[in-house]
Every structure is written in C-alpha cells, then in structure tokens.
ModelCIF file with pLDDT and N, C-alpha, C, O atoms, coordinates in Angstrom:
data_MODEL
#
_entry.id   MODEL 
#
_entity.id                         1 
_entity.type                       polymer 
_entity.pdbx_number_of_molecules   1 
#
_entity_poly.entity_id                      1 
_entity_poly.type                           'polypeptide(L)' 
_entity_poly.nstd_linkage                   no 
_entity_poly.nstd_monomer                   no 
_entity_poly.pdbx_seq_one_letter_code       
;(UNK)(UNK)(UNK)(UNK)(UNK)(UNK)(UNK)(UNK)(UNK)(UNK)(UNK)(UNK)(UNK)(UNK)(UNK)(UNK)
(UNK)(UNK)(UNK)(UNK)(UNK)(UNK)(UNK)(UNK)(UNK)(UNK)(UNK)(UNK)(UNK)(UNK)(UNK)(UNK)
(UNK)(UNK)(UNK)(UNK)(UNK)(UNK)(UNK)(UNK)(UNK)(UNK)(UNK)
;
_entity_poly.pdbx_seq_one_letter_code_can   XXXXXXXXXXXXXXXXXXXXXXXXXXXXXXXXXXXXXXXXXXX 
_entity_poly.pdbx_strand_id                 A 
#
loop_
_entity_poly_seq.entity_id 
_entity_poly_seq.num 
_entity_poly_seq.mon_id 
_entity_poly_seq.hetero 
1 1  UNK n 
1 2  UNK n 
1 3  UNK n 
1 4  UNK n 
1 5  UNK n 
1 6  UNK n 
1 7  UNK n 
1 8  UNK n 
1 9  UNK n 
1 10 UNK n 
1 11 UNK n 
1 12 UNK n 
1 13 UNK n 
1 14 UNK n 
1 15 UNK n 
1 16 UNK n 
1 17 UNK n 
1 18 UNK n 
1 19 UNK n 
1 20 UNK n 
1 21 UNK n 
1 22 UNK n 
1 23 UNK n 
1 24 UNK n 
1 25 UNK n 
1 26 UNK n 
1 27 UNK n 
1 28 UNK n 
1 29 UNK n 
1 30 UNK n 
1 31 UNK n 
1 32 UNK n 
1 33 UNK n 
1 34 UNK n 
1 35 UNK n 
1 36 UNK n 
1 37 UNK n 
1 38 UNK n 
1 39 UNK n 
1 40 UNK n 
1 41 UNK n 
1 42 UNK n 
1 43 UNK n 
#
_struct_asym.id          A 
_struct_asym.entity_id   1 
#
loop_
_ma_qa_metric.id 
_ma_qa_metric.mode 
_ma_qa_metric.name 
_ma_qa_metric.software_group_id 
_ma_qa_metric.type 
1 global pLDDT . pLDDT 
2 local  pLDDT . pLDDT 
#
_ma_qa_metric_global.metric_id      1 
_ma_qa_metric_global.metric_value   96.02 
_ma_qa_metric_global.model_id       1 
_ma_qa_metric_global.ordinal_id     1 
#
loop_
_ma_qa_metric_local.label_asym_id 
_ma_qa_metric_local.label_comp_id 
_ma_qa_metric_local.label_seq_id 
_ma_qa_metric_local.metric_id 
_ma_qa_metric_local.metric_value 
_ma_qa_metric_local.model_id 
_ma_qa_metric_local.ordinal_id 
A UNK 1  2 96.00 1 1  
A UNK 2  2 96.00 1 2  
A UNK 3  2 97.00 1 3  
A UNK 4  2 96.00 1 4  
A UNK 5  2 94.00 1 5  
A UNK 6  2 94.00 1 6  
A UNK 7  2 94.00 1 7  
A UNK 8  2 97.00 1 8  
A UNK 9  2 97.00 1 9  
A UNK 10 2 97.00 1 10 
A UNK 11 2 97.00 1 11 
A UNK 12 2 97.00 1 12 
A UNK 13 2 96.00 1 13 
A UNK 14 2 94.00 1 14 
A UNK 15 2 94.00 1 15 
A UNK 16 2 94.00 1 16 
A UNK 17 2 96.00 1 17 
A UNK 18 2 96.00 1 18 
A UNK 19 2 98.00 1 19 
A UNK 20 2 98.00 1 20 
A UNK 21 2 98.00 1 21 
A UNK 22 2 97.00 1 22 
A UNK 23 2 98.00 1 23 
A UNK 24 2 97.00 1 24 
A UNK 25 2 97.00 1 25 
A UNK 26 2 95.00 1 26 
A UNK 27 2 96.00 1 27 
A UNK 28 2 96.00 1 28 
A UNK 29 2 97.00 1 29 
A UNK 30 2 97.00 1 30 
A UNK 31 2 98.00 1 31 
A UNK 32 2 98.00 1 32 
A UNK 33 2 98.00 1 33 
A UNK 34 2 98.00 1 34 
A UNK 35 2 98.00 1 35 
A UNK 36 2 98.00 1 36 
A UNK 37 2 98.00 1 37 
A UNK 38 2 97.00 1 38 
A UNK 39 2 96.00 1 39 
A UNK 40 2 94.00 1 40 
A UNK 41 2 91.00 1 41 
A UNK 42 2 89.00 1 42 
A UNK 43 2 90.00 1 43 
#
loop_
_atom_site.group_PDB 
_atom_site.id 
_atom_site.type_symbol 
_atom_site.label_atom_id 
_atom_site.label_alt_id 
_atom_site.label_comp_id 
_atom_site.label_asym_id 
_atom_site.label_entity_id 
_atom_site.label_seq_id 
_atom_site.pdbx_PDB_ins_code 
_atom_site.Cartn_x 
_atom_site.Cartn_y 
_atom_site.Cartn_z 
_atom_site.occupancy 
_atom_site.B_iso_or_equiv 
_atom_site.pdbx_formal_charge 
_atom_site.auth_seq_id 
_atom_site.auth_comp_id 
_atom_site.auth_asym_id 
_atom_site.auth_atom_id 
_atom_site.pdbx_PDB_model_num 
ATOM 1   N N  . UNK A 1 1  ? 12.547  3.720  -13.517 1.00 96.00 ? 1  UNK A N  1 
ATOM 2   C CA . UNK A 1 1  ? 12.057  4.475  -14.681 1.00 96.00 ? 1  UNK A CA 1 
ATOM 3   C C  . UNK A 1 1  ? 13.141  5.381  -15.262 1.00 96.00 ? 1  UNK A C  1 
ATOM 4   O O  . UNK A 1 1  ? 12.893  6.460  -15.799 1.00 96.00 ? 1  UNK A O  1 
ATOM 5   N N  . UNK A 1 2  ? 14.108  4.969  -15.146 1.00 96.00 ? 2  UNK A N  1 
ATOM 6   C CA . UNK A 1 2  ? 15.611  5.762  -15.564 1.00 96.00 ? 2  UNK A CA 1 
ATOM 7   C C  . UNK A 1 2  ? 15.821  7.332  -14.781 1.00 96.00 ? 2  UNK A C  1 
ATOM 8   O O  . UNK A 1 2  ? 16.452  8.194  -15.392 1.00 96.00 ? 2  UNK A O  1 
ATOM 9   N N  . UNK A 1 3  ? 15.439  7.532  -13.857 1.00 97.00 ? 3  UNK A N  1 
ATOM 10  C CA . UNK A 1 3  ? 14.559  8.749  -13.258 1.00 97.00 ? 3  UNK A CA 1 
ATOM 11  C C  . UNK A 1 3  ? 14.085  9.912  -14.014 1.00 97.00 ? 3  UNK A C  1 
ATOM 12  O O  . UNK A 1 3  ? 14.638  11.009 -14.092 1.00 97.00 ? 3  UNK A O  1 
ATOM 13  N N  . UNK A 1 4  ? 12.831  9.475  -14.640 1.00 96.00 ? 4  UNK A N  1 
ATOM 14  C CA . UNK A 1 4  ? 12.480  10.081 -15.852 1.00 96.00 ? 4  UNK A CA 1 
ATOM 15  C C  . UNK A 1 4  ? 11.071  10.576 -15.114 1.00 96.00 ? 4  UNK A C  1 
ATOM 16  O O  . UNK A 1 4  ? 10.244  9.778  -14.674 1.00 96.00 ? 4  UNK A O  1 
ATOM 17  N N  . UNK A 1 5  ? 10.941  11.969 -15.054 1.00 94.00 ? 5  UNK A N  1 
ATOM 18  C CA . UNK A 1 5  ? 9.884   12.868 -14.549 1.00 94.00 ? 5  UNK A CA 1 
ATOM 19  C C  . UNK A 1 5  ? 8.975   12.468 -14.837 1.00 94.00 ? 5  UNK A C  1 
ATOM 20  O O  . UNK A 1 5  ? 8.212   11.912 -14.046 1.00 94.00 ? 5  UNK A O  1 
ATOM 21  N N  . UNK A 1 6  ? 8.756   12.617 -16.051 1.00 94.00 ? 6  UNK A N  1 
ATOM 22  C CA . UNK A 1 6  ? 7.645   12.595 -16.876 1.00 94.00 ? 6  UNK A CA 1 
ATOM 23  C C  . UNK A 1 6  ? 6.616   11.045 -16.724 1.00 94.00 ? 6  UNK A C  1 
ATOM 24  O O  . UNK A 1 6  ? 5.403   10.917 -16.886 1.00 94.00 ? 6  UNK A O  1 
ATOM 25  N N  . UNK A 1 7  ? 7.850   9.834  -16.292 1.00 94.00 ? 7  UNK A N  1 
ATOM 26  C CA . UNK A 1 7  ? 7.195   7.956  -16.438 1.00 94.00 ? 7  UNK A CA 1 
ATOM 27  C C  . UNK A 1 7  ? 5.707   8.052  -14.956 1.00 94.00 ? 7  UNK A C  1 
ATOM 28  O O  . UNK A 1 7  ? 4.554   7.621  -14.933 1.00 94.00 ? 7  UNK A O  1 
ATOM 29  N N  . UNK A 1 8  ? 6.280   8.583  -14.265 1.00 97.00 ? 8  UNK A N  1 
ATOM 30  C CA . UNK A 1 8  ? 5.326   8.432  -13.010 1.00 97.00 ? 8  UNK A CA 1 
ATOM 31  C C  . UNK A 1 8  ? 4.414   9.679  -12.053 1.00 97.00 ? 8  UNK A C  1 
ATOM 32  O O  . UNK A 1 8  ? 4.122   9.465  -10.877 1.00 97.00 ? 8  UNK A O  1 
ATOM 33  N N  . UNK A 1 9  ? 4.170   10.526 -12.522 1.00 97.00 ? 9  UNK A N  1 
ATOM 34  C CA . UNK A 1 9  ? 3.110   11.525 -11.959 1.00 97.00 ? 9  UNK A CA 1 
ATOM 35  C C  . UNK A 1 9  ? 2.108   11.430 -11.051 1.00 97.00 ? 9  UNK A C  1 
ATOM 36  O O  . UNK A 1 9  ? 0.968   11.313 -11.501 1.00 97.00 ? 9  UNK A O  1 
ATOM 37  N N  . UNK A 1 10 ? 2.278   11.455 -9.791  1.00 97.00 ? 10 UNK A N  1 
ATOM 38  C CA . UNK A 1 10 ? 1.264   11.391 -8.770  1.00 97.00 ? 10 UNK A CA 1 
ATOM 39  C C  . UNK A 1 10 ? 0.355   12.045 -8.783  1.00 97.00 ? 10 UNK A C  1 
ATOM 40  O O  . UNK A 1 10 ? 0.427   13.127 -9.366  1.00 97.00 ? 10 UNK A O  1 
ATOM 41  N N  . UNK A 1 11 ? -0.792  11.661 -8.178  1.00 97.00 ? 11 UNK A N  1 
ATOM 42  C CA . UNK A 1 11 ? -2.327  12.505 -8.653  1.00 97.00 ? 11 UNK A CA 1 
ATOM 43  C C  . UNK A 1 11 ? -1.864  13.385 -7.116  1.00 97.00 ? 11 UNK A C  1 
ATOM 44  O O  . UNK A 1 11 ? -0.821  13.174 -6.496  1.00 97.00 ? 11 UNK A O  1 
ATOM 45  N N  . UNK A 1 12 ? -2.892  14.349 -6.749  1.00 97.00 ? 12 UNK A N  1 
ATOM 46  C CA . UNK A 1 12 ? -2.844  15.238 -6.389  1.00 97.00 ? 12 UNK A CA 1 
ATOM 47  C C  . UNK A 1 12 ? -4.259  15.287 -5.279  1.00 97.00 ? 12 UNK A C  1 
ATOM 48  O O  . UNK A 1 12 ? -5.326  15.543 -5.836  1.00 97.00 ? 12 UNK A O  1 
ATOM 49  N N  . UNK A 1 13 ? -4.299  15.065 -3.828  1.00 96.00 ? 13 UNK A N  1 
ATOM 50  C CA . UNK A 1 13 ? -5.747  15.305 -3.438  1.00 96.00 ? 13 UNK A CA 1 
ATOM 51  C C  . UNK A 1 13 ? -6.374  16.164 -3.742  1.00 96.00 ? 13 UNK A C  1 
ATOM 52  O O  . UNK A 1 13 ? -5.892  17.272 -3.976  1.00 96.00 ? 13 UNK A O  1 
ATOM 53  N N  . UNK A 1 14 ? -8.178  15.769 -3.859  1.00 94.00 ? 14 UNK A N  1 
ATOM 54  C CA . UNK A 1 14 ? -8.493  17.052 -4.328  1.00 94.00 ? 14 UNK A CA 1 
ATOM 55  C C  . UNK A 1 14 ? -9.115  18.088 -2.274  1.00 94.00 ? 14 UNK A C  1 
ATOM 56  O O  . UNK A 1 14 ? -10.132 18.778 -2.213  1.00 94.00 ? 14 UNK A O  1 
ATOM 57  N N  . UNK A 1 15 ? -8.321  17.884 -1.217  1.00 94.00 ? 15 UNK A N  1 
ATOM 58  C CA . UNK A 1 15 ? -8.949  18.404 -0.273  1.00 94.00 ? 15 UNK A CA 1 
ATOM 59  C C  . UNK A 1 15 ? -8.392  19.443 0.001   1.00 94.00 ? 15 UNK A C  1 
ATOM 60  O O  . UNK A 1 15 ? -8.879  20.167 0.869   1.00 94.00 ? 15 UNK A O  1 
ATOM 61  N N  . UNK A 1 16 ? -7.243  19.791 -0.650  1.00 94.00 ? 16 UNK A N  1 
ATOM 62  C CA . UNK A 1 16 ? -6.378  21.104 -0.220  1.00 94.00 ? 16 UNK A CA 1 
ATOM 63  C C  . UNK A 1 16 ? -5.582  20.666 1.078   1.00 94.00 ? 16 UNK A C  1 
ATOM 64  O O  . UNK A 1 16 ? -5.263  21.378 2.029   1.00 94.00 ? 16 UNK A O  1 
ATOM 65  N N  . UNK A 1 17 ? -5.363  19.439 0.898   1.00 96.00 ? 17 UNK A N  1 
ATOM 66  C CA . UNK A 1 17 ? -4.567  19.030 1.879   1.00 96.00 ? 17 UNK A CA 1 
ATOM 67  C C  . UNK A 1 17 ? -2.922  19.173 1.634   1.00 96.00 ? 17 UNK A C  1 
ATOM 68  O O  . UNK A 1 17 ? -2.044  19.201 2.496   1.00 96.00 ? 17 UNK A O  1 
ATOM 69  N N  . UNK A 1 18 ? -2.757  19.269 -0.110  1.00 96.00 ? 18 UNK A N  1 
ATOM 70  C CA . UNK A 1 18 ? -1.524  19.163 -0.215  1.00 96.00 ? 18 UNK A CA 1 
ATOM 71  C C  . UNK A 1 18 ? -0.355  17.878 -0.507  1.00 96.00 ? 18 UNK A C  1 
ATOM 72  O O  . UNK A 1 18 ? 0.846   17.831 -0.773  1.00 96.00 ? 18 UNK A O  1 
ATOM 73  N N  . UNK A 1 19 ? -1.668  16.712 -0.248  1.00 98.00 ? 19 UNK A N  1 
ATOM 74  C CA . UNK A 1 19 ? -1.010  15.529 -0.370  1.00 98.00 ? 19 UNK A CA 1 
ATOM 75  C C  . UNK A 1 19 ? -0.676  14.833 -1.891  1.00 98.00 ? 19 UNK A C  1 
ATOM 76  O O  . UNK A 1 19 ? -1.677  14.576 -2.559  1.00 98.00 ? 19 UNK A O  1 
ATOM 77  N N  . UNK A 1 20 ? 0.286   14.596 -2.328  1.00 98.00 ? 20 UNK A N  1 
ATOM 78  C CA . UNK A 1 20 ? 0.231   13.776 -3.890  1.00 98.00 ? 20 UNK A CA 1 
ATOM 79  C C  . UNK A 1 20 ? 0.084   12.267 -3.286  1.00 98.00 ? 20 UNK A C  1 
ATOM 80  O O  . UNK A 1 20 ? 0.128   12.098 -2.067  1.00 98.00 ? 20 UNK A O  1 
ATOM 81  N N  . UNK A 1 21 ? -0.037  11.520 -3.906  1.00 98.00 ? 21 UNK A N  1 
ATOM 82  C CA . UNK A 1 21 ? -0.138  9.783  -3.568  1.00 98.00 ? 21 UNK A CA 1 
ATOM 83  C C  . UNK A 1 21 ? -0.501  8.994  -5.168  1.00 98.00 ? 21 UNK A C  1 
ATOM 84  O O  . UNK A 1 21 ? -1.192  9.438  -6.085  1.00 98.00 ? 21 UNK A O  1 
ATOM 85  N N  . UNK A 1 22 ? 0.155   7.849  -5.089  1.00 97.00 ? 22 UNK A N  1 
ATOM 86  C CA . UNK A 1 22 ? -0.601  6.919  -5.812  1.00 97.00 ? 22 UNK A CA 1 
ATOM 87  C C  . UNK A 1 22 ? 0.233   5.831  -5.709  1.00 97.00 ? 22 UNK A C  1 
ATOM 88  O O  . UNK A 1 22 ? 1.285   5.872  -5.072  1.00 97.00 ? 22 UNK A O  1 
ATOM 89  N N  . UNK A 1 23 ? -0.232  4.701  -6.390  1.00 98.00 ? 23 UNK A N  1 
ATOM 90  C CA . UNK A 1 23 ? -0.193  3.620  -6.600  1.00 98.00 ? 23 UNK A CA 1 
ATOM 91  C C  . UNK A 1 23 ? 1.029   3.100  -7.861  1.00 98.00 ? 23 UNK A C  1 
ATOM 92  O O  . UNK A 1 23 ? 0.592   3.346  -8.985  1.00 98.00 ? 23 UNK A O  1 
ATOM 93  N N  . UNK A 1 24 ? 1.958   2.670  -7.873  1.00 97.00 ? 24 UNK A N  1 
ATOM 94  C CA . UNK A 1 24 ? 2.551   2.100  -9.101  1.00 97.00 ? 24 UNK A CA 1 
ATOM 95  C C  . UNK A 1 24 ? 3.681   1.115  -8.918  1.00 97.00 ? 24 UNK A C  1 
ATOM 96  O O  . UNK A 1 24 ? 4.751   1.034  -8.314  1.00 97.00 ? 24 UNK A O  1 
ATOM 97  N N  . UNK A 1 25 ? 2.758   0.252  -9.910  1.00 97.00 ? 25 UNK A N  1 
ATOM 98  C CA . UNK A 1 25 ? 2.622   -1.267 -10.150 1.00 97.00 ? 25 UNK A CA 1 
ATOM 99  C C  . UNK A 1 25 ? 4.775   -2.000 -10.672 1.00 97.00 ? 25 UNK A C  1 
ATOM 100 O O  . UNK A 1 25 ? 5.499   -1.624 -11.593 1.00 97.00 ? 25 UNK A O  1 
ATOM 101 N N  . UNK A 1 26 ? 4.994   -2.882 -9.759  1.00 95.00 ? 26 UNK A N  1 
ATOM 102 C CA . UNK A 1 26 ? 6.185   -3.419 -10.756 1.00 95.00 ? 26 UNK A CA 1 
ATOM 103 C C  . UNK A 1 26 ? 6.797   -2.567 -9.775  1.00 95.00 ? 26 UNK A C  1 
ATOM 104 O O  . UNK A 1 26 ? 7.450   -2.099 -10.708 1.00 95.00 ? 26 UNK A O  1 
ATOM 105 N N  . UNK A 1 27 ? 7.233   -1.881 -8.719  1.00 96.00 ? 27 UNK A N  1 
ATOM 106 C CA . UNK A 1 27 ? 8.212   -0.982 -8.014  1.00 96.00 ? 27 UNK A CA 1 
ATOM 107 C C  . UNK A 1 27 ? 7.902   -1.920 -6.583  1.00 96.00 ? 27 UNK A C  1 
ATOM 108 O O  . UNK A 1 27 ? 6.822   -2.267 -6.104  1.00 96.00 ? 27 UNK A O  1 
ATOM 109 N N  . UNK A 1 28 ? 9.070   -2.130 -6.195  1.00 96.00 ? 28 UNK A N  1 
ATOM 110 C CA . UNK A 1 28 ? 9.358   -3.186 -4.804  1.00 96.00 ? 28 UNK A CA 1 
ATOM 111 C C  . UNK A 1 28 ? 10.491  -2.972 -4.103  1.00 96.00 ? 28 UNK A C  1 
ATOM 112 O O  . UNK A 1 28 ? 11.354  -2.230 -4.572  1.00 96.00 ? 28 UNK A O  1 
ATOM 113 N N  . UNK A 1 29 ? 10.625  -3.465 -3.123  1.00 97.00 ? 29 UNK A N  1 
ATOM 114 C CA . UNK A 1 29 ? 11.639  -3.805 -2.388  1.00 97.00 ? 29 UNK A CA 1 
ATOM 115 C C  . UNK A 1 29 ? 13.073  -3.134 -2.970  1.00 97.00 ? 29 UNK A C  1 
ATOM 116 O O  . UNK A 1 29 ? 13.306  -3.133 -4.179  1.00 97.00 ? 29 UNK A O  1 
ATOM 117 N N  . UNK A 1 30 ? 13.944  -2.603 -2.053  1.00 97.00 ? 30 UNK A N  1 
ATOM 118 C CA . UNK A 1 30 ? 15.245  -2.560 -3.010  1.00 97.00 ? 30 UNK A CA 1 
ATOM 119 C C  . UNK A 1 30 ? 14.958  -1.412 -4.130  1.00 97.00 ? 30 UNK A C  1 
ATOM 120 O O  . UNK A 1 30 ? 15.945  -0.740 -4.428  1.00 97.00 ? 30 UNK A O  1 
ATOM 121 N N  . UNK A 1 31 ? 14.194  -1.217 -4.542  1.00 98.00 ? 31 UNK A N  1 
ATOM 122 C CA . UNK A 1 31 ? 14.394  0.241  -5.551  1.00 98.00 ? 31 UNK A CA 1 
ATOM 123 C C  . UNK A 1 31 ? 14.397  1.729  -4.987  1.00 98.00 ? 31 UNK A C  1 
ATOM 124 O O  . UNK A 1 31 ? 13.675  2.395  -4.245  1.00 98.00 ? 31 UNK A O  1 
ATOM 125 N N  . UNK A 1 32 ? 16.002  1.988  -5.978  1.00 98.00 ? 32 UNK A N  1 
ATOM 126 C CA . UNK A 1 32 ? 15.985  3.864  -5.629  1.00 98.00 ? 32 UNK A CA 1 
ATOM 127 C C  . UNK A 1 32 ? 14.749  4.487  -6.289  1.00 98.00 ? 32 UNK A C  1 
ATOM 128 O O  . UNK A 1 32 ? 14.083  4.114  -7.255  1.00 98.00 ? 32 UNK A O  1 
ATOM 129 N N  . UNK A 1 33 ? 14.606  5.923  -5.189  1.00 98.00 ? 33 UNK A N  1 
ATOM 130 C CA . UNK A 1 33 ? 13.379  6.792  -5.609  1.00 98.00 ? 33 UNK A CA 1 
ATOM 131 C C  . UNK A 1 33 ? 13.906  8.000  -5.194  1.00 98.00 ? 33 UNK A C  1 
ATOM 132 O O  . UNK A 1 33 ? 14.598  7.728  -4.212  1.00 98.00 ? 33 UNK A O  1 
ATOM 133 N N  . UNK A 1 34 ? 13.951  9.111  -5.396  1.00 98.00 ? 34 UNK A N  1 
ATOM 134 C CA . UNK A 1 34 ? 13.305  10.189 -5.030  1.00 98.00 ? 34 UNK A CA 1 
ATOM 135 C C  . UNK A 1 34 ? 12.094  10.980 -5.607  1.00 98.00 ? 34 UNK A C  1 
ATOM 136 O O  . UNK A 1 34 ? 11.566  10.416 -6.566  1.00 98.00 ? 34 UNK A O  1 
ATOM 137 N N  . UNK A 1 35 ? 11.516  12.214 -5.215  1.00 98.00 ? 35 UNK A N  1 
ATOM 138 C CA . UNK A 1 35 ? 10.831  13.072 -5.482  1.00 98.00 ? 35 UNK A CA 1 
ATOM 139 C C  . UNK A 1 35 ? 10.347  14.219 -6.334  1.00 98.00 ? 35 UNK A C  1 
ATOM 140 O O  . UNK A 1 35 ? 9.530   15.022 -5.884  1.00 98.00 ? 35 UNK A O  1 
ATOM 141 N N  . UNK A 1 36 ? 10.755  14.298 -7.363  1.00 98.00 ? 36 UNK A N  1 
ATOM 142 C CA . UNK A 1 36 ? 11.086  15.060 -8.916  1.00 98.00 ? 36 UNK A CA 1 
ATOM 143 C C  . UNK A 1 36 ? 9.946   16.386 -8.447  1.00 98.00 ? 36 UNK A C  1 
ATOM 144 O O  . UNK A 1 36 ? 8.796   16.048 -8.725  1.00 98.00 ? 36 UNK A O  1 
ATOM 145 N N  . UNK A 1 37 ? 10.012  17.562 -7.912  1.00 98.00 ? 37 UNK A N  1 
ATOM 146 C CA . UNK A 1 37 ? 8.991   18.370 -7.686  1.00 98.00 ? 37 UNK A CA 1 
ATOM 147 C C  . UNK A 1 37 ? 9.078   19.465 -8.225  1.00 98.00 ? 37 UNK A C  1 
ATOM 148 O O  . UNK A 1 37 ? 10.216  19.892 -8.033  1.00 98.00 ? 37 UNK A O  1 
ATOM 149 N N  . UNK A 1 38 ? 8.179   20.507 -9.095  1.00 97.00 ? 38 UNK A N  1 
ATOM 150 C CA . UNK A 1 38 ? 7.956   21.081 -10.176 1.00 97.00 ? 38 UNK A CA 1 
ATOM 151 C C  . UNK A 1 38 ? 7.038   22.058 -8.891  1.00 97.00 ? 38 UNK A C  1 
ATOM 152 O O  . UNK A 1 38 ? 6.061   21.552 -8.341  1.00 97.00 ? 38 UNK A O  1 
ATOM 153 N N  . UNK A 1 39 ? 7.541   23.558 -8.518  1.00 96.00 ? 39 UNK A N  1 
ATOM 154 C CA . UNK A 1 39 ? 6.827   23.945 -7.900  1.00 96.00 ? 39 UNK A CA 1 
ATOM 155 C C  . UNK A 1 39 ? 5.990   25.226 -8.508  1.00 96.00 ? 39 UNK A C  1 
ATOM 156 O O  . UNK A 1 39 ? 6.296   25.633 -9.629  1.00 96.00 ? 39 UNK A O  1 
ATOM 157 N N  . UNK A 1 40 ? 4.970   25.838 -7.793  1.00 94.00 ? 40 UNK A N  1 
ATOM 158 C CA . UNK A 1 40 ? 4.258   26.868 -8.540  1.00 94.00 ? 40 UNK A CA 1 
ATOM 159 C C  . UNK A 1 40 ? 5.048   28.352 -8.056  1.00 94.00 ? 40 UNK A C  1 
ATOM 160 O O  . UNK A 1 40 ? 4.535   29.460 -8.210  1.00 94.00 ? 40 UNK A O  1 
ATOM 161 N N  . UNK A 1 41 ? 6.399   28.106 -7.445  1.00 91.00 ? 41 UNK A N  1 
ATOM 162 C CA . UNK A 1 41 ? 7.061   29.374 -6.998  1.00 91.00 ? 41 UNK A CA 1 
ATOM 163 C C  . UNK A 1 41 ? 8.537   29.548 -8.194  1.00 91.00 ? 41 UNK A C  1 
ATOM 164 O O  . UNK A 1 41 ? 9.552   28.866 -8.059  1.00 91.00 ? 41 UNK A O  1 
ATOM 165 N N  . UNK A 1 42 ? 8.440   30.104 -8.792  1.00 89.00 ? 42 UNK A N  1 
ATOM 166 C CA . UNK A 1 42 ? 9.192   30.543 -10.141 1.00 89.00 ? 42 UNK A CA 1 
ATOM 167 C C  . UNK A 1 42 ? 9.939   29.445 -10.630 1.00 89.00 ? 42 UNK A C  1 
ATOM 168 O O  . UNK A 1 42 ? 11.132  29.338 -10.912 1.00 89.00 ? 42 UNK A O  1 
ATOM 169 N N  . UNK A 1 43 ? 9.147   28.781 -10.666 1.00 90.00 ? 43 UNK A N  1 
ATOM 170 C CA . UNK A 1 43 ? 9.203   27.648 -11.419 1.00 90.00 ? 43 UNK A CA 1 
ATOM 171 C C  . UNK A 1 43 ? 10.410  26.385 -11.096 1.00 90.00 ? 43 UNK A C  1 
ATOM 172 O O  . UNK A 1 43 ? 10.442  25.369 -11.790 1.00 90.00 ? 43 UNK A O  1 
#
C-alpha cells in the first residue's frame, strides 16, 4: 500500500483488551509490513 497510513486501519476490540486485528484481502507471502501507530499520549 506504498506504506500509506491511511490504505489499511485495523478495527479495534471492543473488550478493552487492547487488541487491533483484521483481515486484508490481496496481502501474502513475501510482503513488507510494519505497524503505523498513532498514540493517545501527545500525539
């Protein structure tokens, strides 16, 4: 996704567990990733 923040947004549990997760389609084997994280501590 050109590592573009904004293309892939993980939902968020709603248990207060803290966990993000999801699903997205067309990403396999062999592809770079990291973690793009936007926190609620000064931003």
């Amino acid at each position: 996704n050109y590592w573009d923040d904004q293309a892939h947004q993980l939902h968020v549990r709603w248990d207060k567990s803290g966990i993000w997760e999801g699903f997205i389609p067309k990403v396999g084997k062999g592809s770079l990733y990291k973690y793009k994280i936007h926190s609620h501590h000064d931003g």
